[in-house]
PDB file of N, CA and C in Angstrom:
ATOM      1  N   UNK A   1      20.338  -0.547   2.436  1.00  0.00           N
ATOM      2  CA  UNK A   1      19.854   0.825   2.525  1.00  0.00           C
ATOM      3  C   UNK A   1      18.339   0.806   2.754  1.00  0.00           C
ATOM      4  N   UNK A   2      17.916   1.671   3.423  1.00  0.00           N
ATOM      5  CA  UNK A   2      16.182   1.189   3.721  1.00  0.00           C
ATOM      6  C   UNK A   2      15.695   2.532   3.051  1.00  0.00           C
ATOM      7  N   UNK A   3      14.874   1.848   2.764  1.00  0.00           N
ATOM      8  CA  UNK A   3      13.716   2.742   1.687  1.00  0.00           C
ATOM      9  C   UNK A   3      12.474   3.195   2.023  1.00  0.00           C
ATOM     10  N   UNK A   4      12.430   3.808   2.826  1.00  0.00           N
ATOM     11  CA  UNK A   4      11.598   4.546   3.715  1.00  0.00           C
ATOM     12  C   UNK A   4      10.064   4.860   2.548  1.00  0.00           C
ATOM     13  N   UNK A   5      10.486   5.818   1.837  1.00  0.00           N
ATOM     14  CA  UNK A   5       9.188   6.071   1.072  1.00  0.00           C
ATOM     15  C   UNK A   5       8.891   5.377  -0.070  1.00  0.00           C
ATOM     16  N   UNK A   6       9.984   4.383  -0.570  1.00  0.00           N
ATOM     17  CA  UNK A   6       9.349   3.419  -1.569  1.00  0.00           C
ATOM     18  C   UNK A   6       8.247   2.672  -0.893  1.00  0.00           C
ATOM     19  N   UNK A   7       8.973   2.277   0.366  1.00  0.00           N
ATOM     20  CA  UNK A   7       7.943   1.166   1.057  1.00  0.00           C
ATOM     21  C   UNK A   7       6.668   2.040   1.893  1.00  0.00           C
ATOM     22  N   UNK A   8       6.846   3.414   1.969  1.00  0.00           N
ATOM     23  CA  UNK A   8       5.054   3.869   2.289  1.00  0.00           C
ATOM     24  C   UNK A   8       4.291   3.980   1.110  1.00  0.00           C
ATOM     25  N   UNK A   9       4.747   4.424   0.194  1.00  0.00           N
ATOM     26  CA  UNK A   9       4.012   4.198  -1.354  1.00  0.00           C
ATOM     27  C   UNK A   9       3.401   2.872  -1.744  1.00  0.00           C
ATOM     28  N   UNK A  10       3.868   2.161  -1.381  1.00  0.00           N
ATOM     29  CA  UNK A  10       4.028   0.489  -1.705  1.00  0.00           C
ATOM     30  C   UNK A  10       2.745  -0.143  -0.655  1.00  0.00           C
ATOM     31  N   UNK A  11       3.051   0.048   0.017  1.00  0.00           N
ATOM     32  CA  UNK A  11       2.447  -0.266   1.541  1.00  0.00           C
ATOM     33  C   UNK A  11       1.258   0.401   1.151  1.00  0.00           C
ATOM     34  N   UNK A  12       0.731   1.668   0.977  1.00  0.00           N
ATOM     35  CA  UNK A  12      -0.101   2.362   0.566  1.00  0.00           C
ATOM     36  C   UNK A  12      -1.346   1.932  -0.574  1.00  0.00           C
ATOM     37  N   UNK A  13      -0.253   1.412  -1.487  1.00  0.00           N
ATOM     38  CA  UNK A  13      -0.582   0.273  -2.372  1.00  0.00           C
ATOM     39  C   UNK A  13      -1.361  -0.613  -1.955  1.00  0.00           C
ATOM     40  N   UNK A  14      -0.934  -1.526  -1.221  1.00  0.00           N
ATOM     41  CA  UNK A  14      -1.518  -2.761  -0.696  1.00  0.00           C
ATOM     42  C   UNK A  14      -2.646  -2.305   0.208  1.00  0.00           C
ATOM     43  N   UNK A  15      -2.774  -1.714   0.920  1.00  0.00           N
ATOM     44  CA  UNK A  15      -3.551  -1.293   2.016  1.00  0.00           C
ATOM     45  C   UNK A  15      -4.977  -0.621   0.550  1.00  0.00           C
ATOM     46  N   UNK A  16      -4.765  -0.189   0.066  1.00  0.00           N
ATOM     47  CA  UNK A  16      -5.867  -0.015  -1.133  1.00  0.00           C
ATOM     48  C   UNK A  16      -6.448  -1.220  -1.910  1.00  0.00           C
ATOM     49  N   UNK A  17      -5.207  -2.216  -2.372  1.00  0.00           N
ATOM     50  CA  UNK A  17      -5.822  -3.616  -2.945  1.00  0.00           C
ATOM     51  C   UNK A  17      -6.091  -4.558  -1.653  1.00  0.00           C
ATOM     52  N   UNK A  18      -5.963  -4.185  -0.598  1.00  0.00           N
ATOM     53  CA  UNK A  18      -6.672  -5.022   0.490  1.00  0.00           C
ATOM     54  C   UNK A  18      -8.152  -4.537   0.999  1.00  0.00           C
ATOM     55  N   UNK A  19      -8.496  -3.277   0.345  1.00  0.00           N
ATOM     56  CA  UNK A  19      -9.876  -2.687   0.420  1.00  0.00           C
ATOM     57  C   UNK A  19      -9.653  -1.715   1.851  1.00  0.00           C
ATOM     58  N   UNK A  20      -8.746  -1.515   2.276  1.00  0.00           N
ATOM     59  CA  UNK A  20      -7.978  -1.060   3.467  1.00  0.00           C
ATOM     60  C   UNK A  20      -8.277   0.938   3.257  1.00  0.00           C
ATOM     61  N   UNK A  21      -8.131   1.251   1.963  1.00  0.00           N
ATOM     62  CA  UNK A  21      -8.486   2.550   1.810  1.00  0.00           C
ATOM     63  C   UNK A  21      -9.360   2.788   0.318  1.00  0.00           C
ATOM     64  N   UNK A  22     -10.270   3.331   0.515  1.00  0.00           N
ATOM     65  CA  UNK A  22     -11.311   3.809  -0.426  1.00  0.00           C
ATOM     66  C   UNK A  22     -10.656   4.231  -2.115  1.00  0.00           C
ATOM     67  N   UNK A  23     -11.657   4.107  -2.760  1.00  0.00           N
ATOM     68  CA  UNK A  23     -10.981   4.550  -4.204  1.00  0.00           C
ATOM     69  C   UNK A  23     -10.452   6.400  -4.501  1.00  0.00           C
ATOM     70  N   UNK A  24     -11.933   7.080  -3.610  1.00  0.00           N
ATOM     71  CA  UNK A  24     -11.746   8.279  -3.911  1.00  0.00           C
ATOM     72  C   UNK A  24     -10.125   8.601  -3.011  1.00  0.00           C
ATOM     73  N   UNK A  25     -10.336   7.865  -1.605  1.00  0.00           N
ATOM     74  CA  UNK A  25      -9.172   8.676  -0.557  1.00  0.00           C
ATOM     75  C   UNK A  25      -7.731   8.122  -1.360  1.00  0.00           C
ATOM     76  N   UNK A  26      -8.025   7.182  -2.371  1.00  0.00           N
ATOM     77  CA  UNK A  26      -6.572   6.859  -2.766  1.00  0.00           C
ATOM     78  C   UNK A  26      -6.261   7.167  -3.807  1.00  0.00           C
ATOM     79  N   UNK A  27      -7.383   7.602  -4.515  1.00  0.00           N
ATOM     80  CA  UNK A  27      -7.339   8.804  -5.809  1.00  0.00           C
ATOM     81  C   UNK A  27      -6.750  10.144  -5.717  1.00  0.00           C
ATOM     82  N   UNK A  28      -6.927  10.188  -4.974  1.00  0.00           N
ATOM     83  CA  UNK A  28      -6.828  12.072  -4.270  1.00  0.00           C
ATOM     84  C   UNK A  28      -5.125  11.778  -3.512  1.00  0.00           C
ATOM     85  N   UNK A  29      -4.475  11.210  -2.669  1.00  0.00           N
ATOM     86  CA  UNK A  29      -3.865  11.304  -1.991  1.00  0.00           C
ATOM     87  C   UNK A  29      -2.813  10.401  -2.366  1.00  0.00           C
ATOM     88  N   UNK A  30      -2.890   9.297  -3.041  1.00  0.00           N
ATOM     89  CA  UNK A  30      -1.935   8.467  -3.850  1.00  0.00           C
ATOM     90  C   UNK A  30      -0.958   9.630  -4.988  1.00  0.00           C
ATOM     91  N   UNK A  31      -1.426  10.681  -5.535  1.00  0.00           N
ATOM     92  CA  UNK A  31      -0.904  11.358  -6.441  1.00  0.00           C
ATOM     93  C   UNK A  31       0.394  11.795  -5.789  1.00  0.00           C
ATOM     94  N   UNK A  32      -0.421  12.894  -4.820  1.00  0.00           N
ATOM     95  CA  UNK A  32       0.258  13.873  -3.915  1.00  0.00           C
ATOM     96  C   UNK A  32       1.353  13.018  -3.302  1.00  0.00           C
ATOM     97  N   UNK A  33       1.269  11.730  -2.503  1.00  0.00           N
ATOM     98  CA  UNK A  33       2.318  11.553  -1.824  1.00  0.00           C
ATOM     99  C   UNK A  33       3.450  10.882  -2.887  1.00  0.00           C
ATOM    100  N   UNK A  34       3.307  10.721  -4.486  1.00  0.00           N
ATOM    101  CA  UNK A  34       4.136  10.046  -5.258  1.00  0.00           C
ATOM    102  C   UNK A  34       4.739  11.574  -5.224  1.00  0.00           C
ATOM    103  N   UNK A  35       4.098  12.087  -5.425  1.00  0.00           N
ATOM    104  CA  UNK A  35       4.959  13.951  -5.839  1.00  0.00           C
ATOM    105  C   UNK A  35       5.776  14.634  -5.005  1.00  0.00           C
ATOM    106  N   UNK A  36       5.246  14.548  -3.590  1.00  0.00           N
ATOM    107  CA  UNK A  36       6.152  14.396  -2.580  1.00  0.00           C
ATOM    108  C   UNK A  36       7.041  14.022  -2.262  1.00  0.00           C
ATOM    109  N   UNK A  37       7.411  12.994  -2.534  1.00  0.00           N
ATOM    110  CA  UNK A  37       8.126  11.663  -2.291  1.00  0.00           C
ATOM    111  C   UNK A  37       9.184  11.423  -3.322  1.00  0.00           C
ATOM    112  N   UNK A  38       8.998  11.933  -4.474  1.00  0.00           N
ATOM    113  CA  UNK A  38      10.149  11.589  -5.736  1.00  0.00           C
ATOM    114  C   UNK A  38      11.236  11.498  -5.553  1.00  0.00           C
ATOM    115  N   UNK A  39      11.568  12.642  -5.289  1.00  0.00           N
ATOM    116  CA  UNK A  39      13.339  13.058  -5.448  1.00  0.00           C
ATOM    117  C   UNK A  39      13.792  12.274  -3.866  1.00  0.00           C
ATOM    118  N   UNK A  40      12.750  11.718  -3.271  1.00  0.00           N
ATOM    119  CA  UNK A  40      14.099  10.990  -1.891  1.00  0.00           C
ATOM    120  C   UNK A  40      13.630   9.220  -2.458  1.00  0.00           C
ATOM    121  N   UNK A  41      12.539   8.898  -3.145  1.00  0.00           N
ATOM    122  CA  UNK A  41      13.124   7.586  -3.797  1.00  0.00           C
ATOM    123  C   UNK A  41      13.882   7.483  -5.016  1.00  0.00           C
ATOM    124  N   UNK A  42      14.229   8.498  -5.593  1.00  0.00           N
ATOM    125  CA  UNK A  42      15.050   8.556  -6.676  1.00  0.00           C
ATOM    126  C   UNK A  42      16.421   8.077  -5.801  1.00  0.00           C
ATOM    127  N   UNK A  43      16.458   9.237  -4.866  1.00  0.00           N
ATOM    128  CA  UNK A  43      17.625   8.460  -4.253  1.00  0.00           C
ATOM    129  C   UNK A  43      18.162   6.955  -3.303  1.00  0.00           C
ATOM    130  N   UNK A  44      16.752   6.735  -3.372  1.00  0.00           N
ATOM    131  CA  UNK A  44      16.550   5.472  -2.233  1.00  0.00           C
ATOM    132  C   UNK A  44      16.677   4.064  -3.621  1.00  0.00           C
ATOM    133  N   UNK A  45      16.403   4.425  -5.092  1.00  0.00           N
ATOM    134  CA  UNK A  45      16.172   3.647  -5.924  1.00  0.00           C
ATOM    135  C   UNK A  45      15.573   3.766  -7.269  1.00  0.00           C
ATOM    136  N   UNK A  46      16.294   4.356  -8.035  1.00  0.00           N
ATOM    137  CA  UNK A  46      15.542   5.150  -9.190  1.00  0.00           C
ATOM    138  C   UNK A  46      15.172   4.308  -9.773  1.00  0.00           C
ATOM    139  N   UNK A  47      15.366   3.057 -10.309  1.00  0.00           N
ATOM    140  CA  UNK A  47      14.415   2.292 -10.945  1.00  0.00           C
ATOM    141  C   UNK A  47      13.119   1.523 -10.418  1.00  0.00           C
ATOM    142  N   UNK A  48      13.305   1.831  -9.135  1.00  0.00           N
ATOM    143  CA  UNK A  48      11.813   1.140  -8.646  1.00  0.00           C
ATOM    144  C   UNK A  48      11.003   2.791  -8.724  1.00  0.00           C
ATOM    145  N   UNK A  49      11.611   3.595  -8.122  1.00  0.00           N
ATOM    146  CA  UNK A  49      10.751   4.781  -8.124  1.00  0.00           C
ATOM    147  C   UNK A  49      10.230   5.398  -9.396  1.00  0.00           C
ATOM    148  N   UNK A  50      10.949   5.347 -10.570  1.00  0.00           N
ATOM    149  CA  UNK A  50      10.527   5.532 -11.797  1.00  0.00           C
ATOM    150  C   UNK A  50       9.462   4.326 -12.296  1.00  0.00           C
ATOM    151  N   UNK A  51       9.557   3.099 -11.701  1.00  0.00           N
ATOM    152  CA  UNK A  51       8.437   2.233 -12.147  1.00  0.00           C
ATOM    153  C   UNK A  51       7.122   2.739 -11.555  1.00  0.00           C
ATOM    154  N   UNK A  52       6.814   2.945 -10.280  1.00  0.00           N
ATOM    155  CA  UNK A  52       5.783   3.621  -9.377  1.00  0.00           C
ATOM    156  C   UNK A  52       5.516   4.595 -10.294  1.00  0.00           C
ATOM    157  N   UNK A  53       6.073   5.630 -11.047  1.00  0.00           N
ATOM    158  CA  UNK A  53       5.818   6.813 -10.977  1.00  0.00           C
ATOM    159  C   UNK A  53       4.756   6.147 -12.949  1.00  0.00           C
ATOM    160  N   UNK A  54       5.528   5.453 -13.694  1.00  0.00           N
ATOM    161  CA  UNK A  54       5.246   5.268 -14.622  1.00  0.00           C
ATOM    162  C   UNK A  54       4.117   4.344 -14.527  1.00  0.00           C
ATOM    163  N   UNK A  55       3.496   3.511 -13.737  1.00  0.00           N
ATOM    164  CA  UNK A  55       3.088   1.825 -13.831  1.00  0.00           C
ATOM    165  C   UNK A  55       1.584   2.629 -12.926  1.00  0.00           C
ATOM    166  N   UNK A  56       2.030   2.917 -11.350  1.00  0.00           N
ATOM    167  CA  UNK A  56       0.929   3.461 -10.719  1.00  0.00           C
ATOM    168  C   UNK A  56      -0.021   4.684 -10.578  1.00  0.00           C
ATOM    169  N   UNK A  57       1.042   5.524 -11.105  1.00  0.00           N
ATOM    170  CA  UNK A  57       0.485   7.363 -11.331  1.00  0.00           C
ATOM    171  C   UNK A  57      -0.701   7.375 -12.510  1.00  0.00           C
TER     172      UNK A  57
END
């Protein structure tokens, strides 16, 4: 099953610990797209998406 928005969250991730996006732009916009995004990785994988939501938020 492919996991479309686990892996832009994720990806998003990395692209921030690669210095790839700024602290403020990933402060501000890291929130919003976890909030966005919930209820279709819940369905894509609720225990990875509940880890994101608990571990990175």
């Amino acid at each position: 099953m492919k996991q479309a928005n686990i892996e832009f969250i994720l990806n998003m991730t990395k692209d921030y610990l690669d210095g790839k996006i700024d602290f403020i732009t990933f402060g501000l916009d890291f929130p919003y797209e976890v909030e966005t995004r919930y209820r279709k990785m819940v369905k894509e994988d609720r225990e990875i998406a509940e880890l994101i939501y608990d571990c990175l938020v």
